[in-house]
C-alpha atoms as a PDB file:
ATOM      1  CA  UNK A   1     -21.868 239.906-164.323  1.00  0.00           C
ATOM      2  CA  UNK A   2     -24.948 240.935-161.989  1.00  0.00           C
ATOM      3  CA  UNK A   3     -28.204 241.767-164.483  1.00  0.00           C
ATOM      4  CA  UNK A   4     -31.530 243.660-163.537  1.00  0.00           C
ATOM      5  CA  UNK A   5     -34.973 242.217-163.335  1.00  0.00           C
ATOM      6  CA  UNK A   6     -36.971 244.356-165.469  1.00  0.00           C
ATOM      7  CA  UNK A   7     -40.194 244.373-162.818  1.00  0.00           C
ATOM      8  CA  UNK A   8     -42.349 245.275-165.354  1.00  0.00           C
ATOM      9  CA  UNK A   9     -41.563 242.640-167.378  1.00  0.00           C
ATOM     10  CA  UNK A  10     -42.372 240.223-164.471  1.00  0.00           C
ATOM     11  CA  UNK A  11     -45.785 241.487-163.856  1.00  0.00           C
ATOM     12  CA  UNK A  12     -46.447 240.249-167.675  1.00  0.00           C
ATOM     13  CA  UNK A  13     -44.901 237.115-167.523  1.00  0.00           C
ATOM     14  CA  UNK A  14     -46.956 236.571-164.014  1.00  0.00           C
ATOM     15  CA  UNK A  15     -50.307 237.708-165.440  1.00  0.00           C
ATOM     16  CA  UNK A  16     -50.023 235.630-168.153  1.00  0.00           C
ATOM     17  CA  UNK A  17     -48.917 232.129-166.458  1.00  0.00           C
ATOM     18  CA  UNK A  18     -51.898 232.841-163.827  1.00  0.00           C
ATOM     19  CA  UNK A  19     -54.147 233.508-166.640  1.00  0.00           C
ATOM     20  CA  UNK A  20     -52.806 230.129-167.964  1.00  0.00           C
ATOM     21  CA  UNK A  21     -53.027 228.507-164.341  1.00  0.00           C
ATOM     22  CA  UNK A  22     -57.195 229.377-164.719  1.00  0.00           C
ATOM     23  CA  UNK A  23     -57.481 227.966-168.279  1.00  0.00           C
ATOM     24  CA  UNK A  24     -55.484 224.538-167.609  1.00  0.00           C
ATOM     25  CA  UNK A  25     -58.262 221.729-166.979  1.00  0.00           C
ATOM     26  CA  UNK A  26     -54.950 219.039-166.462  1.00  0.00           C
ATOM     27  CA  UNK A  27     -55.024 219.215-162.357  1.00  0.00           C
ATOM     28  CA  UNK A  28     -51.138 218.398-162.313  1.00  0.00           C
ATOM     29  CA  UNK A  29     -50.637 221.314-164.191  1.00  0.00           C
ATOM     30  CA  UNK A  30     -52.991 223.360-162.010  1.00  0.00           C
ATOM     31  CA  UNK A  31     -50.835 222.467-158.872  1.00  0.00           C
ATOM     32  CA  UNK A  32     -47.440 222.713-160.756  1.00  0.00           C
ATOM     33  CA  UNK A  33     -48.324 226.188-161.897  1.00  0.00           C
ATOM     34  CA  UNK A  34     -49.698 227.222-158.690  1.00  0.00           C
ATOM     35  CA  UNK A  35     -46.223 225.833-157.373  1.00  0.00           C
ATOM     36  CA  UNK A  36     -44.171 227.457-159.549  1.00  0.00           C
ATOM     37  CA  UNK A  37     -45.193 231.068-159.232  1.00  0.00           C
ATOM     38  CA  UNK A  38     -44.572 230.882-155.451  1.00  0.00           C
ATOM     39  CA  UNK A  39     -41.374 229.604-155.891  1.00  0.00           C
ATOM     40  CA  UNK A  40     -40.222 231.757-158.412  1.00  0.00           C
ATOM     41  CA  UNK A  41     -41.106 234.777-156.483  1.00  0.00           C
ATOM     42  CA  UNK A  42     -38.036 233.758-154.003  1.00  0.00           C
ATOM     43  CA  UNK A  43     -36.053 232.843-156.976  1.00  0.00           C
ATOM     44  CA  UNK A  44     -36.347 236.522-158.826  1.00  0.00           C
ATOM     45  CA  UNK A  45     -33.460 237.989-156.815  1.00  0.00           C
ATOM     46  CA  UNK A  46     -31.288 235.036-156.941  1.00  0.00           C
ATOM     47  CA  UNK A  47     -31.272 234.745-160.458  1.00  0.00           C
ATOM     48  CA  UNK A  48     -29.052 238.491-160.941  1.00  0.00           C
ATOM     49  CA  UNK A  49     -26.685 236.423-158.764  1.00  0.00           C
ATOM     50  CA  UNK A  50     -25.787 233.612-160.544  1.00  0.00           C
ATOM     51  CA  UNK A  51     -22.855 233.073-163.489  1.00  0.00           C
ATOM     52  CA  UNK A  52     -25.311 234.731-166.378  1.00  0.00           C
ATOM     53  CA  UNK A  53     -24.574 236.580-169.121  1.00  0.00           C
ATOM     54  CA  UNK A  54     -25.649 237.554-173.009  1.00  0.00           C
ATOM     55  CA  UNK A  55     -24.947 235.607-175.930  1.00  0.00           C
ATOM     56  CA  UNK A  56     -24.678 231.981-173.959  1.00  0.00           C
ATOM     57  CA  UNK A  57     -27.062 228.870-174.012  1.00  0.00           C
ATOM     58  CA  UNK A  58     -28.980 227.409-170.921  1.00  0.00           C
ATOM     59  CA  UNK A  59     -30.193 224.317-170.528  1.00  0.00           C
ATOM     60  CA  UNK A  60     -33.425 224.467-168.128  1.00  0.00           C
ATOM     61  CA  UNK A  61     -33.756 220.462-167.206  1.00  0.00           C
ATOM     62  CA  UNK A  62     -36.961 220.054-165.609  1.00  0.00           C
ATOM     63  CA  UNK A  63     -38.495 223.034-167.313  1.00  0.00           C
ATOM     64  CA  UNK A  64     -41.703 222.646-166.371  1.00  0.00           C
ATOM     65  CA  UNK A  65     -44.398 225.269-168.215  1.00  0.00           C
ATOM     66  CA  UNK A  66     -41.094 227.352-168.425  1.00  0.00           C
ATOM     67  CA  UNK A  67     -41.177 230.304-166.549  1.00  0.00           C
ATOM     68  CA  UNK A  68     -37.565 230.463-165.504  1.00  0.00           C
ATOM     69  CA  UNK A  69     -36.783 229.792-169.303  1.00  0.00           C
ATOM     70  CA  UNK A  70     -39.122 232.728-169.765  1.00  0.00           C
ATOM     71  CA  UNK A  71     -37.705 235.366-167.283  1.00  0.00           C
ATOM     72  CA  UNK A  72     -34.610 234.766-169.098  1.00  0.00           C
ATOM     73  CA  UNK A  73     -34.895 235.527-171.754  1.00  0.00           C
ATOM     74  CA  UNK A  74     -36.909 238.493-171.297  1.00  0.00           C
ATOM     75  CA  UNK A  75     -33.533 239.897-169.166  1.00  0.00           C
ATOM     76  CA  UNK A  76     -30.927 238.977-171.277  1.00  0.00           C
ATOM     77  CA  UNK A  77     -29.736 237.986-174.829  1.00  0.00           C
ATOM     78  CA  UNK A  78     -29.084 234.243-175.110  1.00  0.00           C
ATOM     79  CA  UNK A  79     -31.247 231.013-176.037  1.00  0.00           C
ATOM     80  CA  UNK A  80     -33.299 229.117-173.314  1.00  0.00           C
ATOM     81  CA  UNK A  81     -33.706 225.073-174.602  1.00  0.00           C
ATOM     82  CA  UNK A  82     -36.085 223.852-171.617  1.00  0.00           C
ATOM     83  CA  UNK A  83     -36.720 219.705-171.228  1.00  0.00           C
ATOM     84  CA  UNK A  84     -39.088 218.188-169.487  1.00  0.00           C
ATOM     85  CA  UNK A  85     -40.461 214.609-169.031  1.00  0.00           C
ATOM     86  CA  UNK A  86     -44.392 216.073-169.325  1.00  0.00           C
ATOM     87  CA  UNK A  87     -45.361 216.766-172.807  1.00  0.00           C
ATOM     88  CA  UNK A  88     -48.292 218.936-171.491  1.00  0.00           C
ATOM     89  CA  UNK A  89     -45.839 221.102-169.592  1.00  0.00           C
ATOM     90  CA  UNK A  90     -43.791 221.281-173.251  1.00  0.00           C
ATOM     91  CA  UNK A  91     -47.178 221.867-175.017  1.00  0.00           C
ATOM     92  CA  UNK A  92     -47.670 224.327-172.355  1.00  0.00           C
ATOM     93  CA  UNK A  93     -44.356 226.057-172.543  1.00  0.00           C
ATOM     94  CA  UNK A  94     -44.302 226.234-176.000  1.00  0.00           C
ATOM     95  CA  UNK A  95     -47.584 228.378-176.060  1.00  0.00           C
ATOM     96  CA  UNK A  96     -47.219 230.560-173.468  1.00  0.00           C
ATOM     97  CA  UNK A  97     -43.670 231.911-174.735  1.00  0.00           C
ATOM     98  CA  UNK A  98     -45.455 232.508-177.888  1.00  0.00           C
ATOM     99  CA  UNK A  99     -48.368 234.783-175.775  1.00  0.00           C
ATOM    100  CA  UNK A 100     -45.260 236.170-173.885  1.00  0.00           C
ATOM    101  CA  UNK A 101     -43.714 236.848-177.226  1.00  0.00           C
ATOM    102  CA  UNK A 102     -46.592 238.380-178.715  1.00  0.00           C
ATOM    103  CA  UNK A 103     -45.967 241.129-175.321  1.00  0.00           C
ATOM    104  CA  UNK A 104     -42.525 242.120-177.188  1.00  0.00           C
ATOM    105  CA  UNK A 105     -40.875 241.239-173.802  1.00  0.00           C
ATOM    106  CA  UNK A 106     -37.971 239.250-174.762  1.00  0.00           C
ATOM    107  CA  UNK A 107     -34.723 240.538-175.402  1.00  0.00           C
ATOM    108  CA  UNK A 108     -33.969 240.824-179.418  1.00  0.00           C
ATOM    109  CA  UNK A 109     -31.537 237.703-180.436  1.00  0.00           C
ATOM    110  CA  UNK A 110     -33.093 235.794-177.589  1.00  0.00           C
ATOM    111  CA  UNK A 111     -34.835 232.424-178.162  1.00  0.00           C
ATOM    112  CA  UNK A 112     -36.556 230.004-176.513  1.00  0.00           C
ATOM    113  CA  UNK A 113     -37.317 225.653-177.170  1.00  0.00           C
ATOM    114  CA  UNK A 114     -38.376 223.155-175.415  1.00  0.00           C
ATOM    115  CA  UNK A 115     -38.827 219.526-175.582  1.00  0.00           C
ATOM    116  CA  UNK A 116     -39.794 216.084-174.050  1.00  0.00           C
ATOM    117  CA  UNK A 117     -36.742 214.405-172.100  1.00  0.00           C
ATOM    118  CA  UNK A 118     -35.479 212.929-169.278  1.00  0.00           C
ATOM    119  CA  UNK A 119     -32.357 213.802-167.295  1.00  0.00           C
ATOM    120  CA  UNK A 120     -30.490 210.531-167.025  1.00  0.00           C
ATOM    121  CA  UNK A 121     -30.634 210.700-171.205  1.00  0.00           C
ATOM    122  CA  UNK A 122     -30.857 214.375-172.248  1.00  0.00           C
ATOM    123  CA  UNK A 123     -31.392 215.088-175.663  1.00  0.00           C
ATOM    124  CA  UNK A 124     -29.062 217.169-176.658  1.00  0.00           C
ATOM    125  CA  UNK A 125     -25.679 216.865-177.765  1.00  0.00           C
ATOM    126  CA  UNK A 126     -22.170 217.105-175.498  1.00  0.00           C
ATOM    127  CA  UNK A 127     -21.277 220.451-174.488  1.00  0.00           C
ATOM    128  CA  UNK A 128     -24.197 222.030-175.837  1.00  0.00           C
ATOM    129  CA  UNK A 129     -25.014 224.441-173.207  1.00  0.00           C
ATOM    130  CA  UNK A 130     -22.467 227.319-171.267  1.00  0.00           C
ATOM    131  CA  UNK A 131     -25.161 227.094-168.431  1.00  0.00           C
ATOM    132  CA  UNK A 132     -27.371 224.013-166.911  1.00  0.00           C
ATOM    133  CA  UNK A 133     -29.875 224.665-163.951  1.00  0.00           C
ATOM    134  CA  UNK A 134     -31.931 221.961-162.626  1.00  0.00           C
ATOM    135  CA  UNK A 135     -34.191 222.587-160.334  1.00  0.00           C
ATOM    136  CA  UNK A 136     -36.726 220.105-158.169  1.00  0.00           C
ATOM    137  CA  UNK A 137     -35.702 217.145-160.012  1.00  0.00           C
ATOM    138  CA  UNK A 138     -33.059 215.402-158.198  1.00  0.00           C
ATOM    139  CA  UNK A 139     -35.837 214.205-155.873  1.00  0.00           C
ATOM    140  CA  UNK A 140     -37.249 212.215-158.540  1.00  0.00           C
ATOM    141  CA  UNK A 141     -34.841 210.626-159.799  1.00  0.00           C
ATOM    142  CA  UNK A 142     -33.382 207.060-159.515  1.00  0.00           C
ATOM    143  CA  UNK A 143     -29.910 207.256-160.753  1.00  0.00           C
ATOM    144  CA  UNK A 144     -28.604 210.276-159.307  1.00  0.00           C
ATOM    145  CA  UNK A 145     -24.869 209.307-160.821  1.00  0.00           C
ATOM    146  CA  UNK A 146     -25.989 209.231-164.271  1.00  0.00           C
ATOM    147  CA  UNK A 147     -28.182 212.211-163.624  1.00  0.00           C
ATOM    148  CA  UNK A 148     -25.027 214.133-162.725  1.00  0.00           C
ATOM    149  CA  UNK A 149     -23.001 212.352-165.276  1.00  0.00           C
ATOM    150  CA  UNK A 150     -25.841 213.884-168.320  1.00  0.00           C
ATOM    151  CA  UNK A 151     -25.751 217.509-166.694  1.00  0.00           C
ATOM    152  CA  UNK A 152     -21.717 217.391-167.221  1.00  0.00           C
ATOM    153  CA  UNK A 153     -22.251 215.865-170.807  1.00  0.00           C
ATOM    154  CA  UNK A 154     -24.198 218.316-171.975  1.00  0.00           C
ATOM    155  CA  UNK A 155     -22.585 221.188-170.288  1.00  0.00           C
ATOM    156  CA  UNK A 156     -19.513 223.231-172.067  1.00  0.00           C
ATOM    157  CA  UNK A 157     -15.701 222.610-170.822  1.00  0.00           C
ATOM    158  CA  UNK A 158     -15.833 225.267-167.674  1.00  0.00           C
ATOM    159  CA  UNK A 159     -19.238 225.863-168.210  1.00  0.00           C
ATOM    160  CA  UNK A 160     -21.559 226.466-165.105  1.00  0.00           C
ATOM    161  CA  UNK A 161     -24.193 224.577-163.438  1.00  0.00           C
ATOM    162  CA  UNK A 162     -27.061 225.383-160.816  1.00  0.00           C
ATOM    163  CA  UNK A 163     -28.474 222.346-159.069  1.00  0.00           C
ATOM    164  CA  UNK A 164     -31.651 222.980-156.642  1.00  0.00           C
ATOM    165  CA  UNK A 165     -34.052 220.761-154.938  1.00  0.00           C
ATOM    166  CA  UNK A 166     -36.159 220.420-151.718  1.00  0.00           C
ATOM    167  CA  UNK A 167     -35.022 218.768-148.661  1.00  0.00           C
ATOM    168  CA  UNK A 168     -38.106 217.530-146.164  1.00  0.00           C
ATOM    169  CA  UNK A 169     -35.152 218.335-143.003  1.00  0.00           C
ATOM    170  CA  UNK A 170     -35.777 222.001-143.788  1.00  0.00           C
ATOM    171  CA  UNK A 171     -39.284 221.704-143.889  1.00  0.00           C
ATOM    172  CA  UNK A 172     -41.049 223.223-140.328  1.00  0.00           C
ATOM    173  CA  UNK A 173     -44.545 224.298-139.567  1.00  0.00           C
ATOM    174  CA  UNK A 174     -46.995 225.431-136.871  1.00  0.00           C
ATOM    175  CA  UNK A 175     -49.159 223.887-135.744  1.00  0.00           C
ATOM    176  CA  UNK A 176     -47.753 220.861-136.047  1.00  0.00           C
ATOM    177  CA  UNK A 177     -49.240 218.381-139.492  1.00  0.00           C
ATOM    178  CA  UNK A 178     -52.157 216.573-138.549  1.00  0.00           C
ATOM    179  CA  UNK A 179     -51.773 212.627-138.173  1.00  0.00           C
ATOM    180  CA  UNK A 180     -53.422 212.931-141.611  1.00  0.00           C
ATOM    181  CA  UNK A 181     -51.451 214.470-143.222  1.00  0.00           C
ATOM    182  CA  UNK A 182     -48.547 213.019-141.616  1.00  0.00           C
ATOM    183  CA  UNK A 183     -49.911 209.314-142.597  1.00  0.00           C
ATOM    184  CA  UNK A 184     -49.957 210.723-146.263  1.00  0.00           C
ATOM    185  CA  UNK A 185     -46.846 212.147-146.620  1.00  0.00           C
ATOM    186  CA  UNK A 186     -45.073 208.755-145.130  1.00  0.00           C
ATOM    187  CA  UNK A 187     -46.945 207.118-147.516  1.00  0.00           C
ATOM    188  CA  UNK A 188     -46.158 209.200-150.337  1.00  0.00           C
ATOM    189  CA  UNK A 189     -42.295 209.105-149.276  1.00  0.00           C
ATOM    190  CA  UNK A 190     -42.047 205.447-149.543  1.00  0.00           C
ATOM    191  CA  UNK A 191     -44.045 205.436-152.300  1.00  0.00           C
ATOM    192  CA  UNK A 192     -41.235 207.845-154.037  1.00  0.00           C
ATOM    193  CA  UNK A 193     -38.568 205.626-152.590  1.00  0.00           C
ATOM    194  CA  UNK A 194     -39.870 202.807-154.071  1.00  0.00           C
ATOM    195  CA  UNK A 195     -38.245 203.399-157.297  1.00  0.00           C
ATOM    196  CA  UNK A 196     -35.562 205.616-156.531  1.00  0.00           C
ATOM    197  CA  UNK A 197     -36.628 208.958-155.284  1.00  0.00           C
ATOM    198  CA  UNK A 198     -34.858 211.261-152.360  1.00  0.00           C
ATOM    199  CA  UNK A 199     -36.934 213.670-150.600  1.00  0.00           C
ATOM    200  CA  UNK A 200     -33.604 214.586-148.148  1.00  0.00           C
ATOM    201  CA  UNK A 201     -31.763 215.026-151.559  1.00  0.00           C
ATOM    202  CA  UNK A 202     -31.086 218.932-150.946  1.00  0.00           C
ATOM    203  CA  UNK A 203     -28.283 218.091-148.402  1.00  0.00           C
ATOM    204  CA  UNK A 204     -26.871 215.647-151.118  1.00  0.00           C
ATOM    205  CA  UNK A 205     -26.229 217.673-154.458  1.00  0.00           C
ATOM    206  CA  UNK A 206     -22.728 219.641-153.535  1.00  0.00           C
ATOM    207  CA  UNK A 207     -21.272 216.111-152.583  1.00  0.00           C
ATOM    208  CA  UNK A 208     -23.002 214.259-155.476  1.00  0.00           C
ATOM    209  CA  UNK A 209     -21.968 217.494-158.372  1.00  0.00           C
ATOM    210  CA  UNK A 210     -17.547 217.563-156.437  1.00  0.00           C
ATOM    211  CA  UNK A 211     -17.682 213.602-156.993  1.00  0.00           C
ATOM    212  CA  UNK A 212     -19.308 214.138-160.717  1.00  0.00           C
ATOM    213  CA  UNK A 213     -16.277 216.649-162.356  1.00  0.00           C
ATOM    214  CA  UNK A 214     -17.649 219.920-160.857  1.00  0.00           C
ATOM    215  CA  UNK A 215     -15.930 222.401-158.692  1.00  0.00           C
ATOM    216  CA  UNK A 216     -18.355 223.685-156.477  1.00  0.00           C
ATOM    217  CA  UNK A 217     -18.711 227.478-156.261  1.00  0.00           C
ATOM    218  CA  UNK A 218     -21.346 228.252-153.751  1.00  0.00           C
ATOM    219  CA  UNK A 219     -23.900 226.425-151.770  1.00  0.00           C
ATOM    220  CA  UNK A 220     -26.937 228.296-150.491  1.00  0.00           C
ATOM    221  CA  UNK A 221     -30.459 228.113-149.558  1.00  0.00           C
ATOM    222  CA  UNK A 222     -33.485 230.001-150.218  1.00  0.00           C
ATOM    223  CA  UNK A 223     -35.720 230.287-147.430  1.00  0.00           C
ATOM    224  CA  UNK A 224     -39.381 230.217-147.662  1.00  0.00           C
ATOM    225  CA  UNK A 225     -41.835 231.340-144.858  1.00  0.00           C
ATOM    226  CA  UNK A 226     -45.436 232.255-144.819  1.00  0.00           C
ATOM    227  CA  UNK A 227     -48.569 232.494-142.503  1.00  0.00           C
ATOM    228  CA  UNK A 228     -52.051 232.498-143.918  1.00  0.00           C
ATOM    229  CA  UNK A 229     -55.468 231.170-142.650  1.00  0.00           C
ATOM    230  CA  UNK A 230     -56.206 227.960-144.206  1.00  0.00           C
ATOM    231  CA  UNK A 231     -60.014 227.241-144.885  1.00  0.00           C
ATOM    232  CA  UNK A 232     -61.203 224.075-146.996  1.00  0.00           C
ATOM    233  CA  UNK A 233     -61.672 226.618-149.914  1.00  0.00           C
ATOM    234  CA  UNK A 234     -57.995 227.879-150.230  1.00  0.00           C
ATOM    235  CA  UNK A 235     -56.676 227.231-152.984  1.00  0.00           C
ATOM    236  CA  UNK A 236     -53.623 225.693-151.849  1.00  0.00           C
ATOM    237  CA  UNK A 237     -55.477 223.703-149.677  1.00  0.00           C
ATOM    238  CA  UNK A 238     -57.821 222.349-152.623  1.00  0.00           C
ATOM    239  CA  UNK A 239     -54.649 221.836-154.986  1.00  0.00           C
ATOM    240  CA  UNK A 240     -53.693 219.746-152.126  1.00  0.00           C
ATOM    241  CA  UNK A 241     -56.292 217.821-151.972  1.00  0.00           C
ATOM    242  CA  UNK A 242     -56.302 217.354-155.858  1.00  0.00           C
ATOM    243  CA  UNK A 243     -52.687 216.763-155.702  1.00  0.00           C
ATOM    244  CA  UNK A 244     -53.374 213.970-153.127  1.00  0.00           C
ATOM    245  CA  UNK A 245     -56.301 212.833-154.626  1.00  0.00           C
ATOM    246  CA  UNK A 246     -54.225 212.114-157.842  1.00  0.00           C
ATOM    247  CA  UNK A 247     -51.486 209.728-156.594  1.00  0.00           C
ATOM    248  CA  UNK A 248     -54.033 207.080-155.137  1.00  0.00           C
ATOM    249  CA  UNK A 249     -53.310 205.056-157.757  1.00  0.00           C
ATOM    250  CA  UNK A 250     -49.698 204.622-157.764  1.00  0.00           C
ATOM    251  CA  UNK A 251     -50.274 205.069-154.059  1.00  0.00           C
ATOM    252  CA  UNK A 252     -52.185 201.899-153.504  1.00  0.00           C
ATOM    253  CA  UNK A 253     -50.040 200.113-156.803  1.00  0.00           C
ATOM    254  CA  UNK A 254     -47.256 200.681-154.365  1.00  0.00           C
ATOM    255  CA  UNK A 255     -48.721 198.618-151.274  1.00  0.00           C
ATOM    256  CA  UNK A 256     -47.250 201.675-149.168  1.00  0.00           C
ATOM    257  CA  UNK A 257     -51.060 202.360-148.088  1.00  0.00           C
ATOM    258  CA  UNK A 258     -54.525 200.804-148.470  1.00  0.00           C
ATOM    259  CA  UNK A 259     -57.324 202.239-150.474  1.00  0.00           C
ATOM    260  CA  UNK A 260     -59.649 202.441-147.781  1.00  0.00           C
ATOM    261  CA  UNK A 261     -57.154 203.856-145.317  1.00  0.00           C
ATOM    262  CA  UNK A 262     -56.485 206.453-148.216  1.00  0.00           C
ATOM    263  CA  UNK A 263     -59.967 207.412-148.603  1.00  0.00           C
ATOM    264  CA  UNK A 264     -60.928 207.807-144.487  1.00  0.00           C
ATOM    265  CA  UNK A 265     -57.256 210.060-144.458  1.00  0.00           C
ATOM    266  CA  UNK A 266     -57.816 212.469-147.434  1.00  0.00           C
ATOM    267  CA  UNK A 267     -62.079 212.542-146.033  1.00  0.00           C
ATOM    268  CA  UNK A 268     -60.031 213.806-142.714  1.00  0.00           C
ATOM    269  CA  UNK A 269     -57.626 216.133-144.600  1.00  0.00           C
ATOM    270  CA  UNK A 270     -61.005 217.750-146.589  1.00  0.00           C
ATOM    271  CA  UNK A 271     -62.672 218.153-143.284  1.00  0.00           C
ATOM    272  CA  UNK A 272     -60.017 219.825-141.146  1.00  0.00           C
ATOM    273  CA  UNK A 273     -61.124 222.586-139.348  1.00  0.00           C
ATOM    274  CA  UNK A 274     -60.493 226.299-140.107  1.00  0.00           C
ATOM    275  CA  UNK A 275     -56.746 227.605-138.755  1.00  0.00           C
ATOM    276  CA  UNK A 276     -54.008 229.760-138.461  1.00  0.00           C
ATOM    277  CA  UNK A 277     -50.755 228.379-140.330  1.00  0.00           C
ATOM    278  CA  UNK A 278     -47.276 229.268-140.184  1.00  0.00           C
ATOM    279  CA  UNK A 279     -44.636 227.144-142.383  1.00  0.00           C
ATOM    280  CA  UNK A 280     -41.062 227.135-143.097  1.00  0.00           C
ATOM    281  CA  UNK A 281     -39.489 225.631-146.513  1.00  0.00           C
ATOM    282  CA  UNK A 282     -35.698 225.923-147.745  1.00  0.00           C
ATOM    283  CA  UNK A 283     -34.415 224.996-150.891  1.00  0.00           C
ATOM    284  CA  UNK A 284     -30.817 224.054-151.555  1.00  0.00           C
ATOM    285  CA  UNK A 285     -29.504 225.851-153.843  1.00  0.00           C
ATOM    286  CA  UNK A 286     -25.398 224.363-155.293  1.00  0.00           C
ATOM    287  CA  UNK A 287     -24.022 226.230-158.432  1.00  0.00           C
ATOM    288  CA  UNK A 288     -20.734 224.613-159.680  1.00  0.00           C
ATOM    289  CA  UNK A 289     -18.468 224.904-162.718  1.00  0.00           C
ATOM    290  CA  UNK A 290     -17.478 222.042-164.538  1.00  0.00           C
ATOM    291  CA  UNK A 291     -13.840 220.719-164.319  1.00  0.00           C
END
């Protein structure tokens, strides 16, 4: 059954993650946080939409600092158990559902937990959850089977799942990257390949969740589309360049790109010229029911 969004309730779970986002010295959490409100801001009316309901359990895999977990459970009755591979993010998530909780925003008999795990070995026992959503994960992983295979483990007999990840063949902007940019991006692409990891894996996860035991309800995208002027103090430009700045080392580990070559690229990237930007982003969105 369709719920509401209480908007008020929003507001306080966004003022207090970008509150968060200005405390956080770890600069992977800076640009995950940054990442996540955007996103979630296109996710808001989705969420009404999809098979959710009081009194079930939801498994958020790739929970990140859990604000999805969060806006849950400040909509409906039912208990949130978020994983994720970081145990900052955990750390993270932990404390800022107890600020949140301190706000009196969640619904009484709700609950939230999270914990450190990976998806191809999810710690939590079978059939634990009436709802799994994933999303941005697939594109990291290396054993997409398995992955699948853990989601249907832990998820109840005709229970739902929501599967949702980028795919770089929706991905559009003007103008066009700069050979920068474009030299980093290959290089982080191969560099994700390298041990398993899909960034085309949006158009992938209704085939890969029919051949894993799931019937597959609806596929869907969420669109994404901005222009802003882009200066070398925006802050999406410097989480960027942080962001960037931060894979060097597995970068160069990789052989997909030379130090030197990295350093000249990312000197380019810092001293791009003021400019209008438009981009386009789509996320896949699958939501299946298990067979």
């Amino acid at each position: 059954m369709p719920f509401n969004i209480d908007p008020a309730k929003s507001q306080i779970i966004d003022t207090h993650f970008q509150e968060f986002l200005k405390e956080t010295d770890y600069w992977q959490g800076k640009v995950l946080l940054d990442y996540s409100l955007m996103m979630h801001q296109a996710w808001r009316p989705i969420l009404p939409l999809l098979p959710l309901g009081d009194d079930i359990t939801v498994g958020d895999i790739g929970t990140g600092y859990g604000l999805l977990a969060a806006e849950l459970a400040a909509n409906l009755r039912l208990c949130v158990h978020g994983i994720d591979l970081d145990e900052t993010y955990v750390d993270g998530a932990r404390e800022l559902s107890r600020r949140l909780g301190k706000q009196d925003i969640f619904q009484p008999g709700s609950s939230l937990e999270f914990q450190t795990g990976n998806i191809c070995s999810i710690p939590c026992p079978d059939s634990s959850f009436e709802f799994t959503m994933v999303r941005e994960v697939f594109q990291f992983v290396d054993d997409l089977e398995l992955a699948t295979s853990e989601i249907r483990r832990v998820t109840k007999p005709t229970g739902f799942v929501c599967v949702s990840d980028n795919d770089d063949g929706l991905f559009l902007s003007y103008p066009e990257p700069s050979e920068a940019f474009r030299r980093i991006h290959k290089a982080i692409e191969e560099e994700q390949a390298s041990y398993g990891g899909d960034r085309k894996v949006g158009r992938k996860i209704s085939t890969l969740l029919a051949q894993g035991g799931f019937s597959i309800l609806a596929v869907s995208v969420i669109p994404e589309a901005r222009h802003w002027t882009v200066t070398p103090q925006d802050p999406e430009s410097t989480f960027m360049i942080h962001q960037i700045r931060e894979a060097k080392e597995r970068l160069v580990a990789a052989r997909v790109i030379g130090a030197d070559e990295f350093d000249d690229l990312v000197g380019e990237l810092e001293r791009e010229p003021t400019r209008e930007q438009f981009r386009f982003n789509a996320r896949v969105v699958v939501v299946g029911r298990k067979l």
